[in-house]
Protein backbone atom coordinates (compact mmCIF):
# COMPACT_ATOMS: atom_id res chain seq x y z
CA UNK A 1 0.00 0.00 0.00
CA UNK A 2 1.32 3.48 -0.99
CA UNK A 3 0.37 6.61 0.10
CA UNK A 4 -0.76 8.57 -3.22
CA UNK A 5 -2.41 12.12 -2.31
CA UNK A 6 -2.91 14.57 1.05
CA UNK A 7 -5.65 17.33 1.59
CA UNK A 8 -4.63 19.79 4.32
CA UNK A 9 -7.34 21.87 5.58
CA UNK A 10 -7.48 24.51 7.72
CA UNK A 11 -10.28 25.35 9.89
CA UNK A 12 -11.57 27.60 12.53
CA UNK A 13 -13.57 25.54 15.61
CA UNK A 14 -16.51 27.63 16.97
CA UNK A 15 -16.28 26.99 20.62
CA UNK A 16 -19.59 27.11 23.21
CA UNK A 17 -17.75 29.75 25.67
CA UNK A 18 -14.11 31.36 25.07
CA UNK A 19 -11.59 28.70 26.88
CA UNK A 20 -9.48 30.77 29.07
CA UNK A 21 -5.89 29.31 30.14
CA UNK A 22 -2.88 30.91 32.16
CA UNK A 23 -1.23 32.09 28.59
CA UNK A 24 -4.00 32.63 26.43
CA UNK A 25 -7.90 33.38 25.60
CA UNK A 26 -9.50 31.35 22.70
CA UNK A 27 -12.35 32.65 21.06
CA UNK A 28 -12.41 30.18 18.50
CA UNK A 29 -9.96 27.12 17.97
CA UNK A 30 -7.42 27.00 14.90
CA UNK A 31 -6.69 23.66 13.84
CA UNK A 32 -5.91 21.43 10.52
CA UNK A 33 -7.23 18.55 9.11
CA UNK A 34 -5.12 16.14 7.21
CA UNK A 35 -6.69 13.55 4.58
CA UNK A 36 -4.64 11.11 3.36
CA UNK A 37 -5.58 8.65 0.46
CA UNK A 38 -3.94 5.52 -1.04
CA UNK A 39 -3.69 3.55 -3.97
CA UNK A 40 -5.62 0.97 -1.88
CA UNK A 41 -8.74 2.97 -2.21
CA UNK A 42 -8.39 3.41 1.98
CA UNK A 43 -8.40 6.94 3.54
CA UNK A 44 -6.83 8.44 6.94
CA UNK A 45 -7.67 11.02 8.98
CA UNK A 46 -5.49 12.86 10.81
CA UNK A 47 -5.44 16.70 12.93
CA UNK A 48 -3.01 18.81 14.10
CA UNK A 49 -3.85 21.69 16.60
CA UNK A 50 -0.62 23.30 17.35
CA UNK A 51 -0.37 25.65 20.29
CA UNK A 52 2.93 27.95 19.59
CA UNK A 53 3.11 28.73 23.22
CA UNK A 54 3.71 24.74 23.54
CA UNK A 55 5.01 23.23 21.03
CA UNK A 56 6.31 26.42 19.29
CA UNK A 57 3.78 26.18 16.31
CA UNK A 58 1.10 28.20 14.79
CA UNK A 59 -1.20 27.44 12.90
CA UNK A 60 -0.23 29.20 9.70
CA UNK A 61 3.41 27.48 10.07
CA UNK A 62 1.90 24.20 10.80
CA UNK A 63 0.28 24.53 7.11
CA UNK A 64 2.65 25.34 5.47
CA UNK A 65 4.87 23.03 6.74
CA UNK A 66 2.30 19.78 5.67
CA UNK A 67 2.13 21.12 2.40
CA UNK A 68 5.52 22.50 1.28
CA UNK A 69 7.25 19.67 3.47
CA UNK A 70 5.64 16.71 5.23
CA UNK A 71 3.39 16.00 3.06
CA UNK A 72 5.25 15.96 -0.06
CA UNK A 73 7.79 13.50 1.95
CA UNK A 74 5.15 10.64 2.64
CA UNK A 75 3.79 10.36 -1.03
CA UNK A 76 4.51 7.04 -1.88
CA UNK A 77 5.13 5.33 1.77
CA UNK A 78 3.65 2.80 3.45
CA UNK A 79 0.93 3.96 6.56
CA UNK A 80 2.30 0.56 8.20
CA UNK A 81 6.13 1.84 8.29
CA UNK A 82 5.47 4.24 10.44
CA UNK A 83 8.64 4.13 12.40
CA UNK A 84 9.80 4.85 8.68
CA UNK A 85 8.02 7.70 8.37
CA UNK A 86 8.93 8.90 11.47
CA UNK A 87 12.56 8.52 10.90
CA UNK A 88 12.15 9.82 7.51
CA UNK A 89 10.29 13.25 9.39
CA UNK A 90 12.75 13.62 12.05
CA UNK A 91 15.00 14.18 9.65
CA UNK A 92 13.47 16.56 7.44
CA UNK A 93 12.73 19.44 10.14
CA UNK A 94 13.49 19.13 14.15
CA UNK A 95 10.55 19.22 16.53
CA UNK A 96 7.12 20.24 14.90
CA UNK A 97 5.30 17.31 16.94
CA UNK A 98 1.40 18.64 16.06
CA UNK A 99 2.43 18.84 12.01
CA UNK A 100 3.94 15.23 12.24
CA UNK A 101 0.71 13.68 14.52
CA UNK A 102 -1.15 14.53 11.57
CA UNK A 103 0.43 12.19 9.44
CA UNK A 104 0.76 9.66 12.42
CA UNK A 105 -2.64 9.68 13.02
CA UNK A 106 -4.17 9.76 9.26
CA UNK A 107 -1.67 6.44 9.35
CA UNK A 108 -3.02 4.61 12.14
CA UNK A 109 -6.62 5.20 10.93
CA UNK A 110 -5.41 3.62 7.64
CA UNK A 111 -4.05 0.81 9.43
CA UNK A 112 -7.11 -0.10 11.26
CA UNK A 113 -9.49 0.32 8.16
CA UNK A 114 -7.14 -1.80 6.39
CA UNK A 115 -7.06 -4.59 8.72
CA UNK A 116 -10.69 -3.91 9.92
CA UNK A 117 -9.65 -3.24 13.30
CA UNK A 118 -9.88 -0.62 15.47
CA UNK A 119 -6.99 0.82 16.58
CA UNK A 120 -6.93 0.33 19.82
CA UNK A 121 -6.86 -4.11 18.45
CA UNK A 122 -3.21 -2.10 16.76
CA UNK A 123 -2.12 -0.97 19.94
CA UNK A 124 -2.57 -4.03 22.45
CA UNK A 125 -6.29 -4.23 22.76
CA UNK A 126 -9.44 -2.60 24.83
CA UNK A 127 -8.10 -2.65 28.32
CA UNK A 128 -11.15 -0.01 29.45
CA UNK A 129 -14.58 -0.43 28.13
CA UNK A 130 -15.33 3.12 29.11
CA UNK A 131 -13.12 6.17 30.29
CA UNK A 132 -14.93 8.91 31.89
CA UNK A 133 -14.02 12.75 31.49
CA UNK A 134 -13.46 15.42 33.73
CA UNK A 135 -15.39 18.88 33.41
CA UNK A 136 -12.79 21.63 32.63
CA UNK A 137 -13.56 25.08 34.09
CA UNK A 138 -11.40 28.34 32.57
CA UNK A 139 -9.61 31.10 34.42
CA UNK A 140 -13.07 33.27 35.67
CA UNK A 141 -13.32 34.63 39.24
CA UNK A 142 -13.66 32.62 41.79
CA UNK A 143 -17.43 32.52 42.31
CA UNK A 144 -17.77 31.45 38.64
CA UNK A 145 -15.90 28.65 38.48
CA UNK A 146 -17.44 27.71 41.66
CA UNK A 147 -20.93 27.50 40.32
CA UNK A 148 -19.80 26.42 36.91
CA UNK A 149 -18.21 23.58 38.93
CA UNK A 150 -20.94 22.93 40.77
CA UNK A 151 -23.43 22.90 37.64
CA UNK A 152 -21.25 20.22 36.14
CA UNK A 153 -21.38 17.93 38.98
CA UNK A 154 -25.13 18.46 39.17
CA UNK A 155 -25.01 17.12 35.15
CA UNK A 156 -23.02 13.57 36.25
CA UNK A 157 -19.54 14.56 36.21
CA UNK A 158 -17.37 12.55 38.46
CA UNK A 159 -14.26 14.89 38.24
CA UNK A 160 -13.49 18.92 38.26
CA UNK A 161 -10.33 20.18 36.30
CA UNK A 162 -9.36 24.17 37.03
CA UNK A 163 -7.64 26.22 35.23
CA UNK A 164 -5.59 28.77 37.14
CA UNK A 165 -2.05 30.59 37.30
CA UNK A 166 -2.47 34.08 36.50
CA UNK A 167 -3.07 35.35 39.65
CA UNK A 168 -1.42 33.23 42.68
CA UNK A 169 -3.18 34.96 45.14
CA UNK A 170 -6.89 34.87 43.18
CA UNK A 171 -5.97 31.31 41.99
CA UNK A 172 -5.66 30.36 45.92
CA UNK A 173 -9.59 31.62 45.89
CA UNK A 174 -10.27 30.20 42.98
CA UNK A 175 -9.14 26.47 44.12
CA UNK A 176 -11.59 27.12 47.88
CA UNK A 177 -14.42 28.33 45.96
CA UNK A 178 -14.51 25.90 43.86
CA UNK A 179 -13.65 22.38 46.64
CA UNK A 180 -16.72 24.22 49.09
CA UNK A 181 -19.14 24.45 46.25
CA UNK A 182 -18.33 20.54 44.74
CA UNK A 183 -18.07 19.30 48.20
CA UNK A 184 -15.07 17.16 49.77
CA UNK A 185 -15.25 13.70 47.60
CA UNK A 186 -15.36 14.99 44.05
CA UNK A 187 -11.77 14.45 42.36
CA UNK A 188 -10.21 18.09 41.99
CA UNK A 189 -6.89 18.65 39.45
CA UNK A 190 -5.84 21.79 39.23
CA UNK A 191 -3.84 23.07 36.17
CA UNK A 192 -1.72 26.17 36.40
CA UNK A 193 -0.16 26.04 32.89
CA UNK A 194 3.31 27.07 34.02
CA UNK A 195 1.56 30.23 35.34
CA UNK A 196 2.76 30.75 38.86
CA UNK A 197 6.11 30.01 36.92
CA UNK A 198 8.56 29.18 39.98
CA UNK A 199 9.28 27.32 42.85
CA UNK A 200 8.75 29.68 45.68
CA UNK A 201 5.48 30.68 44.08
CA UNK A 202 4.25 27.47 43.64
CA UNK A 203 4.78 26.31 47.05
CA UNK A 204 3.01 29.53 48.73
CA UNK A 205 -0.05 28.48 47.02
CA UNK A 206 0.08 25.15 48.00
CA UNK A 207 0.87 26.14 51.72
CA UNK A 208 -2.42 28.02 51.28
CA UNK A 209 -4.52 25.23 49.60
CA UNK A 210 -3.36 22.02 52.28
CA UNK A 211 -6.96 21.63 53.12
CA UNK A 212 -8.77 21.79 49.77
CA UNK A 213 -7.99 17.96 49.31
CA UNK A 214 -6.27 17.98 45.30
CA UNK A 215 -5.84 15.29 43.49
CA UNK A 216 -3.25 16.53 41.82
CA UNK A 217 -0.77 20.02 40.84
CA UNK A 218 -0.33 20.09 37.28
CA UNK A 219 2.72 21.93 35.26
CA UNK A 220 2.84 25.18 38.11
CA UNK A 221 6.26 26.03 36.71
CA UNK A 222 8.27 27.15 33.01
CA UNK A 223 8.19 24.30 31.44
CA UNK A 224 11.75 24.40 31.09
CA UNK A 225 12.90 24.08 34.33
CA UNK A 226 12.26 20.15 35.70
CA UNK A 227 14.94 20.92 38.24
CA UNK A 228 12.06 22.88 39.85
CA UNK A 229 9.33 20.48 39.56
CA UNK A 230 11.23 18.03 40.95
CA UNK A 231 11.99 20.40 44.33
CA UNK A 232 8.14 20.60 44.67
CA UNK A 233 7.52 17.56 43.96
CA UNK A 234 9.88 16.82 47.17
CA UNK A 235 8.26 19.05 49.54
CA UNK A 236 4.77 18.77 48.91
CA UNK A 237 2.19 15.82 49.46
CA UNK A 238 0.43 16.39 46.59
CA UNK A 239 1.17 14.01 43.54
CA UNK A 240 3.00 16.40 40.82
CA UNK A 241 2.08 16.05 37.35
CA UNK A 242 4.68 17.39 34.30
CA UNK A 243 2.75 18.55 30.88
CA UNK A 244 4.52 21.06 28.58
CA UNK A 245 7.77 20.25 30.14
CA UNK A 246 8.01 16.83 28.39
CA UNK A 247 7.61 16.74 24.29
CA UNK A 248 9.44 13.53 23.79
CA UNK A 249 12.31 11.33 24.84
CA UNK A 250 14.43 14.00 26.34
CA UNK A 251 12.98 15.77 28.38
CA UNK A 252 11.37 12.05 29.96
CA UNK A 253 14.51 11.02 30.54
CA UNK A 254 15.56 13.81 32.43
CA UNK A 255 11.82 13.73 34.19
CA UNK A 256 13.16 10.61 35.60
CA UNK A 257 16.54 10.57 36.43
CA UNK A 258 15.52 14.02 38.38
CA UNK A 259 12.24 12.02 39.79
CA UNK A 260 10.14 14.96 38.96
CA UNK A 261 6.93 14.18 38.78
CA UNK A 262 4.42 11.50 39.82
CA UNK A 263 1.95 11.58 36.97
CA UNK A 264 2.62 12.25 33.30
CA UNK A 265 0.28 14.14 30.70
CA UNK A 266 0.92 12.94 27.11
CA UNK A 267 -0.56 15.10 24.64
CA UNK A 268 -0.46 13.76 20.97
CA UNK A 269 0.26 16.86 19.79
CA UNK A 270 3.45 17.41 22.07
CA UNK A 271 4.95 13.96 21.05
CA UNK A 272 4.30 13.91 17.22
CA UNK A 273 1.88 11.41 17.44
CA UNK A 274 0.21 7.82 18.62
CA UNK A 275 3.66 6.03 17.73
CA UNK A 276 5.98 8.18 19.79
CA UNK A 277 3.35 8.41 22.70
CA UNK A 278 3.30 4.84 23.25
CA UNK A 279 7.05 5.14 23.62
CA UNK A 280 6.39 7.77 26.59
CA UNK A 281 3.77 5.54 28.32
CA UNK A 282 6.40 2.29 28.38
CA UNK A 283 9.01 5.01 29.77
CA UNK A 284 6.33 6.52 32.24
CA UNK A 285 5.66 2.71 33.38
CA UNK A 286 9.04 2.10 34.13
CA UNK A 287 9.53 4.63 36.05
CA UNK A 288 6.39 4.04 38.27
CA UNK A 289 5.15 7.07 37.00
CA UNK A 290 1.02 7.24 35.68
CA UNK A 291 -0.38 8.89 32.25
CA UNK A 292 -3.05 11.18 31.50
CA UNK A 293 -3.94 11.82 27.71
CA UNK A 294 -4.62 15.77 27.14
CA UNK A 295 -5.85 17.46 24.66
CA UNK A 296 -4.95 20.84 22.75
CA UNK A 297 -8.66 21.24 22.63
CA UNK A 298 -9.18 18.84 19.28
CA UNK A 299 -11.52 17.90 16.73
CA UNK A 300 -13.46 14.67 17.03
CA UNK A 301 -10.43 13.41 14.85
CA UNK A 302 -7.33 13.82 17.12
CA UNK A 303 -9.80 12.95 19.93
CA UNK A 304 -10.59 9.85 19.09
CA UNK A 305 -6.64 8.99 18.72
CA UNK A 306 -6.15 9.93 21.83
CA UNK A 307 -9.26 7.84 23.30
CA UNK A 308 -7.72 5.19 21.42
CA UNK A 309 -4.63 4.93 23.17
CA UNK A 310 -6.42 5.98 26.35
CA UNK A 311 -8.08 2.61 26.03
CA UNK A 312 -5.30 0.77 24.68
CA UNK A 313 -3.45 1.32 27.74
CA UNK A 314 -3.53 0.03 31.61
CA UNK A 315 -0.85 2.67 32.75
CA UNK A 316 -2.84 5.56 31.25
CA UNK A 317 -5.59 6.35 34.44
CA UNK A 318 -7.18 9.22 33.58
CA UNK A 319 -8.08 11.60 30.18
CA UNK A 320 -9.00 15.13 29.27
CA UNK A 321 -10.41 14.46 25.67
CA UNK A 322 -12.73 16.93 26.16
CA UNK A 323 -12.64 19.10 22.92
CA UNK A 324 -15.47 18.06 20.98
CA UNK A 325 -17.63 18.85 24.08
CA UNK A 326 -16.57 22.53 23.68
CA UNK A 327 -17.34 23.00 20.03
CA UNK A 328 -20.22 24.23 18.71
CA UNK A 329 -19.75 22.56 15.91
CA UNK A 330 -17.69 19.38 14.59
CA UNK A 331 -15.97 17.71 11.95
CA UNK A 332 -17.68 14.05 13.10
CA UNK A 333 -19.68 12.84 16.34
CA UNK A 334 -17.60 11.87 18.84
CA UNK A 335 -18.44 8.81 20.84
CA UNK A 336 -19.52 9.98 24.31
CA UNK A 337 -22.28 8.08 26.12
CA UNK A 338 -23.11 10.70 29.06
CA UNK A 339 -19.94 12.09 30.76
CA UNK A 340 -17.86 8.63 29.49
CA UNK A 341 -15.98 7.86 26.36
CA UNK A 342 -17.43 4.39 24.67
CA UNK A 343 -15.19 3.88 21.65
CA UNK A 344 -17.17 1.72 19.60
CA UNK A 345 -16.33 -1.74 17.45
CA UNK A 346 -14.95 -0.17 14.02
CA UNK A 347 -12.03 0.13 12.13
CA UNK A 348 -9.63 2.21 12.20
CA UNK A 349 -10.70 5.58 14.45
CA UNK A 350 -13.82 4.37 14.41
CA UNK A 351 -15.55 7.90 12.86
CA UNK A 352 -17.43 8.95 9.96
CA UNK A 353 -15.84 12.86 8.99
CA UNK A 354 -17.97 14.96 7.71
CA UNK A 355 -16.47 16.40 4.84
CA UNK A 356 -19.14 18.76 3.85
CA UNK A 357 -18.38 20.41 7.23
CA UNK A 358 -14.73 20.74 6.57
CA UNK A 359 -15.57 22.38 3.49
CA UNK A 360 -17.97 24.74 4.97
CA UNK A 361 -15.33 25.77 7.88
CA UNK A 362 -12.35 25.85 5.16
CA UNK A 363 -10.20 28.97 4.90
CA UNK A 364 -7.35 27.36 3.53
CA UNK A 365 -6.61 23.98 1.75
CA UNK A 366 -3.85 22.09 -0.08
CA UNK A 367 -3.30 19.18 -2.32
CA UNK A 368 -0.15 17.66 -2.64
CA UNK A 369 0.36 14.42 -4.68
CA UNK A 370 -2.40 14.90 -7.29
């Protein structure tokens, strides 16, 4: 099988309510879909939502890059070499991880509908029947998030994720408001996005939060600096969690040797894809360390790769594939049954893409190969 064309697309999300993190405000979400056909008659979806205060991409770049580069480069592979093709990236431009997931994950979907499988059968099997999600509340003021919190419970959520860091001494009010209105047994992760940025910061606000019973600190320092992660992660009770501070194989191994962090969140679009992920979770497991799946905030497409190896995976406890709840509008349905992910029994990702949709959100698209 040979790759022979790939459609880039890129299109503009609507979301519900603006999503509201420690470095940015979203109105709407940029993000690109990737088609990729072969001469098997078989076509791949794929999606990649780069975040350039991340992974150092934007949207525009990300394009251009599939089109002038990438995608020009896997014409004529195989979708089942994908270490190939991943070797044969690598060395065509360093780092870009959301512009090569795209192609990973247009590949995998190939796989499965060319073996009739789903591909979670490709990546060990269904080890969970059903994963639930969390409810994500945004940077408001305290009060907000409190009753939006509170709402969500009262609509079956079993977990509460905050967004804070760009205020330690609001985000301190934030994280009581929100505990005293969900009461004391509802799971509570809070995510400061590298906004309280340093050590000594960090641990004031967890000095002042000891009582509001967290689950779990996510990324409250630069990304760059692990060092400091792992003094927290030293000094507090709370179980640490590392996000944009590990892309790939580097920065795990120095996650580990520096035992920085309890938990790790893979994000698809941080690693370059389902192939290099898996690679993380083996790493993760070896260290004793467990794995969240994140999201950039994706499509139904990129989504459902991440459910996939969600469900693929015993080491990988808990998700935030929340993105097609925020949208207003979608490029398929994704396959929630309440507040719990229920991939179903069908090849490949296991979704029908709605390409009239893609058309209709459009404002730029590519070709290459035909």
């Amino acid at each position: 099988m040979q790759i022979t064309s790939i459609t880039v697309t890129g299109i503009r999300l609507p979301l519900i309510r603006p999503f509201i993190v420690a470095y940015e405000t979203y109105a709407d979400m940029p993000t690109l879909l990737v088609k990729v056909e072969t001469d098997a008659g078989i076509t791949g979806y794929g999606e990649a939502t780069p975040d350039q205060h991340v992974t150092g991409e934007t949207w525009e770049s990300t394009y251009s890059l599939l089109v002038h580069q990438l995608g020009p480069l896997v014409i004529g592979e195989d979708p089942f070499q994908i270490e190939r093709i991943h070797e044969k990236m690598a060395g065509t431009v360093y780092g870009c991880p959301s512009a090569k997931a795209a192609i990973d994950i247009a590949c995998y979907d190939i796989m499965g509908k060319a073996t009739n499988q789903p591909v979670y059968n490709l990546l060990g099997g269904r080890y969970y029947d059903q994963m639930p999600v969390p409810y994500v509340v945004s940077i408001l003021d305290p009060d907000v998030m409190a009753e939006e919190a509170k709402e969500a419970i009262r609509q079956g959520y079993e977990s509460i994720k905050i967004k804070v860091g760009n205020n330690p001494v609001v985000d301190v009010k934030r994280i009581q408001a929100v505990r005293q209105a969900i009461g004391d047994h509802v799971q509570l992760r809070v995510d400061a996005n590298q906004g309280w940025r340093n050590k000594a910061t960090t641990m004031w606000v967890l000095e002042q939060i000891k009582s509001c019973n967290i689950d779990w600190i996510e990324q409250p320092v630069i990304a760059d600096d692990i060092s400091a992660l792992a003094e927290i992660r030293r000094q507090t009770y709370l179980s640490v969690m590392i996000d944009e501070g590990v892309h790939g194989d580097r920065e795990m191994r120095e996650t580990i040797i520096k035992q920085a962090a309890d938990k790790l969140n893979i994000k698809l679009m941080k690693c370059g894809g389902i192939y290099p992920a898996l690679k993380l979770v083996a790493q993760a497991e070896m260290a004793g360390m467990e794995c969240q799946v994140g999201s950039m905030v994706e499509s139904a497409v990129a989504s459902a790769a991440g459910a996939h190896l969600s469900a693929a995976k015993k080491n990988i406890i808990s998700n935030e594939l929340v993105g097609p709840l925020m949208f207003s509008r979608d490029v398929a349905a994704f396959p929630y049954e309440g507040k719990r992910i229920v991939l179903p029994n069908l090849p490949g990702l296991g979704l029908s893409v709605d390409e009239e949709t893609i058309a209709e959100l459009a404002q730029m698209t590519a070709v290459i190969g035909k």
